[in-house]
Protein backbone atom coordinates (compact mmCIF):
# COMPACT_ATOMS: atom_id res chain seq x y z
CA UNK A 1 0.00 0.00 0.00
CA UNK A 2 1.35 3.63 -1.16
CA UNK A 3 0.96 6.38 1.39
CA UNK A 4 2.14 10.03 1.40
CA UNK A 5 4.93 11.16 3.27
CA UNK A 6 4.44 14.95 2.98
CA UNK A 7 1.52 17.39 2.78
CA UNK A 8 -1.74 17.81 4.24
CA UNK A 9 -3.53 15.05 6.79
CA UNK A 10 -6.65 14.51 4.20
CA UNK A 11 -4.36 14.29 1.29
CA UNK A 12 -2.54 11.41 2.83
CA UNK A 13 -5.84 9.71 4.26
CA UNK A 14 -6.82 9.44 0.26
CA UNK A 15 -3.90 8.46 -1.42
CA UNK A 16 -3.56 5.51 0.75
CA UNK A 17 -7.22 4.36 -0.08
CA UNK A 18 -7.85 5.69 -3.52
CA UNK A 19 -3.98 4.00 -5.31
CA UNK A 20 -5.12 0.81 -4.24
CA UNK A 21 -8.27 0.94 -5.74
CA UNK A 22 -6.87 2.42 -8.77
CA UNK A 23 -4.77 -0.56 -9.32
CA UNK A 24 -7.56 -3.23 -8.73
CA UNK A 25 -9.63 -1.14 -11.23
CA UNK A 26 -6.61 -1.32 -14.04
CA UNK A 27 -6.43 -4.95 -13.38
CA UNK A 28 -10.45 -5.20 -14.31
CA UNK A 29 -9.77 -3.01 -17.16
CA UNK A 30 -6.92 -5.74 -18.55
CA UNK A 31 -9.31 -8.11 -18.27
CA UNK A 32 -12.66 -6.75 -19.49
CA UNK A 33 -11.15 -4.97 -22.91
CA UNK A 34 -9.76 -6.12 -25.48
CA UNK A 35 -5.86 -5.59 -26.19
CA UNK A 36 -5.44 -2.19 -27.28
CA UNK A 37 -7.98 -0.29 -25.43
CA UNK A 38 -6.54 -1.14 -21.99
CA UNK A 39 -3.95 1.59 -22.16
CA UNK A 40 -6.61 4.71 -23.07
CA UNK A 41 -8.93 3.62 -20.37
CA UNK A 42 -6.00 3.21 -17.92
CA UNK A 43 -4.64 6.84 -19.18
CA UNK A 44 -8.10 8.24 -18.30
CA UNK A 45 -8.52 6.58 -15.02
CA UNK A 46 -5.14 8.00 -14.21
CA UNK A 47 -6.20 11.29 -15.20
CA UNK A 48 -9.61 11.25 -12.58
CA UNK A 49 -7.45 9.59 -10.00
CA UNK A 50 -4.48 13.28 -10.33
CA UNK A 51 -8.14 15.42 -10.36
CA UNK A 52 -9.75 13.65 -7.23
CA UNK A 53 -6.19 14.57 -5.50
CA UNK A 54 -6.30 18.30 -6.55
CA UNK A 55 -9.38 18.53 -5.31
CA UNK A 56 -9.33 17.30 -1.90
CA UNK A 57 -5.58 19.25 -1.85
CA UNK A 58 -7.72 22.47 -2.64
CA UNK A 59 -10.88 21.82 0.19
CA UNK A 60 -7.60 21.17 2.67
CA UNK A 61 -6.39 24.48 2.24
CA UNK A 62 -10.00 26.11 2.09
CA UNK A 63 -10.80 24.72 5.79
CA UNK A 64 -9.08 27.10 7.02
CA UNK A 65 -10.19 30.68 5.64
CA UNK A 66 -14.18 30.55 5.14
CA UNK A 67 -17.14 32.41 5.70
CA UNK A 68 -19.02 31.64 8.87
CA UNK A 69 -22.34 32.63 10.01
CA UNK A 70 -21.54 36.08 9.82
CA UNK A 71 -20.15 36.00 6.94
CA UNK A 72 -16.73 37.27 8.09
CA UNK A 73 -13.93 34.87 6.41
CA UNK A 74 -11.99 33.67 9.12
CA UNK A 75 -9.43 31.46 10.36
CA UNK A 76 -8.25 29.21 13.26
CA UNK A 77 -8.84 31.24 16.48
CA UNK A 78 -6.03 29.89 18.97
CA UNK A 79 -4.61 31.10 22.18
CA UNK A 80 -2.10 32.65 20.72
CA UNK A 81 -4.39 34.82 17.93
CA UNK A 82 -6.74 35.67 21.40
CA UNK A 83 -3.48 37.01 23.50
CA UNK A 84 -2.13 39.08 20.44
CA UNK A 85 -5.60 40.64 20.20
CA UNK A 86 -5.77 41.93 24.15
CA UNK A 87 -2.17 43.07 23.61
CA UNK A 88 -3.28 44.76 20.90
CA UNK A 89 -6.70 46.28 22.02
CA UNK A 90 -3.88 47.68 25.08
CA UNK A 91 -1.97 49.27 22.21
CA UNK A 92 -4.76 50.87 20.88
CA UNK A 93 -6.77 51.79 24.21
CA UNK A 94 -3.78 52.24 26.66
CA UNK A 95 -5.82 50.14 29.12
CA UNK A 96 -3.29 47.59 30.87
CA UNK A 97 -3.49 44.14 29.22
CA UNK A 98 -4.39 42.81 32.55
CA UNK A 99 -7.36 44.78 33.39
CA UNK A 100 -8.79 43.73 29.71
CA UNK A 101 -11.88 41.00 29.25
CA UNK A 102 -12.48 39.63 25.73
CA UNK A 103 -15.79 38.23 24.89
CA UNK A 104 -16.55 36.01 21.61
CA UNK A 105 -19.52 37.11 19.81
CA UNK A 106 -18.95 35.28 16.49
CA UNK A 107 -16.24 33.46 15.08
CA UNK A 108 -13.62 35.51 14.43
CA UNK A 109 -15.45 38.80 16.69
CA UNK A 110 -14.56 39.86 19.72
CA UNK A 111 -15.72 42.34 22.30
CA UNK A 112 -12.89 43.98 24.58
CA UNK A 113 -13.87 45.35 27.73
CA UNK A 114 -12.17 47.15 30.24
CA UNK A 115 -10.98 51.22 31.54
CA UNK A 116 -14.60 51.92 30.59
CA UNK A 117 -14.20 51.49 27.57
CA UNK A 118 -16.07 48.63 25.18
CA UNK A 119 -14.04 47.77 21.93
CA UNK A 120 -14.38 45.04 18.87
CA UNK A 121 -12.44 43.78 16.78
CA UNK A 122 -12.89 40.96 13.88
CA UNK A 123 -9.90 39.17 12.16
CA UNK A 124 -10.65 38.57 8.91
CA UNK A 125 -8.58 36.17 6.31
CA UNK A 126 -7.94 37.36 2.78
CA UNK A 127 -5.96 33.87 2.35
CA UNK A 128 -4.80 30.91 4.33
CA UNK A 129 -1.64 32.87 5.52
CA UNK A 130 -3.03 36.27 5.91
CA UNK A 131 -5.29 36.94 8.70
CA UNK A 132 -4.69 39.85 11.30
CA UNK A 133 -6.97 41.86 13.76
CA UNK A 134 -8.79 45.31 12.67
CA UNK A 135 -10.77 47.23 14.72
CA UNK A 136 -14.45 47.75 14.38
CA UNK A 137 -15.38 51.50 14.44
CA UNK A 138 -17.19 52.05 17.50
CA UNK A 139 -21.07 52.02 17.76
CA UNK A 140 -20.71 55.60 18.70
CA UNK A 141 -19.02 56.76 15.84
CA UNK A 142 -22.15 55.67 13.67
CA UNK A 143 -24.73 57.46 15.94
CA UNK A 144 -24.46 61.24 14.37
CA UNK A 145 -25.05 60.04 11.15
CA UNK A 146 -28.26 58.25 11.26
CA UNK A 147 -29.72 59.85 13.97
CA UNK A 148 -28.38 63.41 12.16
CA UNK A 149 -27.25 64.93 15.64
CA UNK A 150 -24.41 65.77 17.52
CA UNK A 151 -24.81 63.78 21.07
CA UNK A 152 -23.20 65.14 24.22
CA UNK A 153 -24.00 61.23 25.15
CA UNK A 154 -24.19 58.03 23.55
CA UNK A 155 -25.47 55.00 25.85
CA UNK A 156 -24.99 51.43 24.40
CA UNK A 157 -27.46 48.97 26.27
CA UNK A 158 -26.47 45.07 25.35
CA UNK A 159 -29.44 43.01 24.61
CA UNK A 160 -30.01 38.74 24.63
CA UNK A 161 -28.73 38.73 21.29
CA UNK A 162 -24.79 39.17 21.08
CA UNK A 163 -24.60 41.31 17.99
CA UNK A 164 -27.33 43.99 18.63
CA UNK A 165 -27.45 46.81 21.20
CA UNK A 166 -29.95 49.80 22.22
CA UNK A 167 -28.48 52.77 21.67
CA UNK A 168 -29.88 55.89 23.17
CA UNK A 169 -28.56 59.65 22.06
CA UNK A 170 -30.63 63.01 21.27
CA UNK A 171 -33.48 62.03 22.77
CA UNK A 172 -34.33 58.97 20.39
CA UNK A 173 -33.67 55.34 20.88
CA UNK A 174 -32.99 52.60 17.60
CA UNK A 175 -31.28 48.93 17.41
CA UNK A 176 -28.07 48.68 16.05
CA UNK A 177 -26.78 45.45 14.85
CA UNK A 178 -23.33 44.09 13.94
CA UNK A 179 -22.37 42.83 10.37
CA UNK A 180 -19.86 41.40 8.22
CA UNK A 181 -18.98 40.84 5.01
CA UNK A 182 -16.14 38.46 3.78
CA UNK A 183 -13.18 40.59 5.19
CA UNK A 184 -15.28 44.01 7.08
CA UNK A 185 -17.54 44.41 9.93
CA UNK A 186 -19.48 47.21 11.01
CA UNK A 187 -22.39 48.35 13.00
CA UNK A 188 -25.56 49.82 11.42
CA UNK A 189 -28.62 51.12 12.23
CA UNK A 190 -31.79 47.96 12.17
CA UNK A 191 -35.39 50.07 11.82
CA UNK A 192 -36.33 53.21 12.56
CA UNK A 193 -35.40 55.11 15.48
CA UNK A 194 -38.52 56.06 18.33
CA UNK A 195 -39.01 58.52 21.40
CA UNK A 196 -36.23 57.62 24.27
CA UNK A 197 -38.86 56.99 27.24
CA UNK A 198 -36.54 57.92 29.91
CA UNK A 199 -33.20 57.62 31.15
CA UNK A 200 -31.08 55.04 29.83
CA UNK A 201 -31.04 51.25 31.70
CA UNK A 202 -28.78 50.39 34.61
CA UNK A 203 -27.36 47.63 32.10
CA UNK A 204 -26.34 50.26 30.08
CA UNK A 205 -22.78 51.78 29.58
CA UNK A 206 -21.83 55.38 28.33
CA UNK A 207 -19.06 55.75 25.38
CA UNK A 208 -17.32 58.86 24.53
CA UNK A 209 -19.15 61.67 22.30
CA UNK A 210 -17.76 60.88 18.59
CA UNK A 211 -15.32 64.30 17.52
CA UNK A 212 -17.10 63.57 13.86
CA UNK A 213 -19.49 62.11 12.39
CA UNK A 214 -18.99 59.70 10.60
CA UNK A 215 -20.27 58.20 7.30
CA UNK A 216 -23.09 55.73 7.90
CA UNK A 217 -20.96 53.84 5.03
CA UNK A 218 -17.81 53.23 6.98
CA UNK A 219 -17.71 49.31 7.70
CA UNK A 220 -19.82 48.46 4.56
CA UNK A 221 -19.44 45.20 2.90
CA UNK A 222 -17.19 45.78 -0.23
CA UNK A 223 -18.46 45.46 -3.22
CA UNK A 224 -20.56 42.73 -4.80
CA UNK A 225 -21.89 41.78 -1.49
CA UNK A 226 -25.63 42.79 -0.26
CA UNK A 227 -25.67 46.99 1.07
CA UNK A 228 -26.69 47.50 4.87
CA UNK A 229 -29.80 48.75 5.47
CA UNK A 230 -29.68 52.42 4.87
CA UNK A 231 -30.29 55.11 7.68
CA UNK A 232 -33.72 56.27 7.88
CA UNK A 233 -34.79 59.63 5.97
CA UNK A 234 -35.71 62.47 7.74
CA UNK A 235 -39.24 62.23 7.57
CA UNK A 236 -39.40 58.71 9.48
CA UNK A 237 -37.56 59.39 12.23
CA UNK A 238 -39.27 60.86 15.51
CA UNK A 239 -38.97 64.03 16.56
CA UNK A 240 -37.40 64.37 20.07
CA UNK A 241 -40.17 64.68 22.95
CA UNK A 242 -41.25 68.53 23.82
């Protein structure tokens, strides 16, 4: 029995079952045709037996950069990917490593928590060997945009579902929910926005004012894949209570 001695697991696993069947099958073929047409059948038999290699070669390498239920194409999240993305969240926040909690809320997303501050960061994979962390631009940063004010406050509110929080600014209340395309994630606006009824929840946590507003397009999926819902026109929002 021939087995590989090099490259990937599954590519072993099916050389060692498919050459012996290859050579019971050219034994058949000897047997069943006449002389002369053994040789063109065994040629093409050859031929399916290099193409059923490639292809489980090819699915091998694929495992490890696909889209998930997000959408996000991803990779292999290990202990070692998880500690260079708190060391880099420190970086980036200048909150100690230590004092930093990471929460999974899809493969390949993370929430970062700590200082006061709430983070998240995805780590999409444009190829087997090229994944990295990018930050998610803050809920925050999307609020004077669609709600088309300038907030001295934004409070977040988490809800049951991981990717979608209540945010509350200028008066108004709306959902905003966290998506991904193959290799971006952002936060955008789900419905319209209504009448804050009161203060914000206990649950609740307050992030910095945005310094600009930003583009309710920053974080869309590139092109080719389905737009985010857009931000509501003026005349279907709610005004702010008297």
């Amino acid at each position: 029995m021939v087995t590989a001695g090099h490259g990937p697991r599954g590519l072993a696993f099916t050389r060692s079952r498919t050459i012996p069947a290859f050579t019971l099958w050219t034994g058949v073929v000897r047997e069943l045709l006449p002389a002369g047409r053994e040789e063109r059948v065994t040629r093409i038999l050859f031929l399916i037996l290099v193409a059923l290699l490639a292809v489980t070669a090819v699915s091998g390498c694929r495992r490890h950069a696909r889209p998930d239920e997000l959408g996000l194409r991803t990779g292999r999240i290990n202990e070692r990917r998880l500690q260079n993305l708190v060391e880099e969240a420190s970086r980036a926040t200048g909150c100690p490593a230590a004092a930093l909690q990471r929460q999974e809320l899809g493969r390949g997303v993370y929430e970062i928590a700590g200082c006061n501050m709430v983070r998240h960061y995805a780590m999409p994979c444009r190829n087997r060997y090229s994944c990295r962390w990018e930050a998610i631009a803050p809920i925050e940063s999307q609020v004077p945009a669609y709600f088309q004010c300038a907030p001295p406050a934004v409070w977040i509110q988490p809800t049951n579902d991981p990717l979608t929080r209540v945010v509350t600014a200028c008066d108004r209340q709306a959902h905003f929910q966290l998506r991904c395309a193959e290799l971006e994630c952002g936060w955008f606006q789900v419905g319209n926005a209504w009448a804050a009824p009161g203060p914000a929840l206990p649950d609740a946590y307050q992030a910095a004012p945005p310094a600009e507003a930003a583009s309710p397009a920053q974080g869309a999926p590139p092109a080719g894949e389905p737009p985010p819902p857009p931000p509501p026109e003026s005349g279907s929002e709610l005004p702010p209570p008297a």
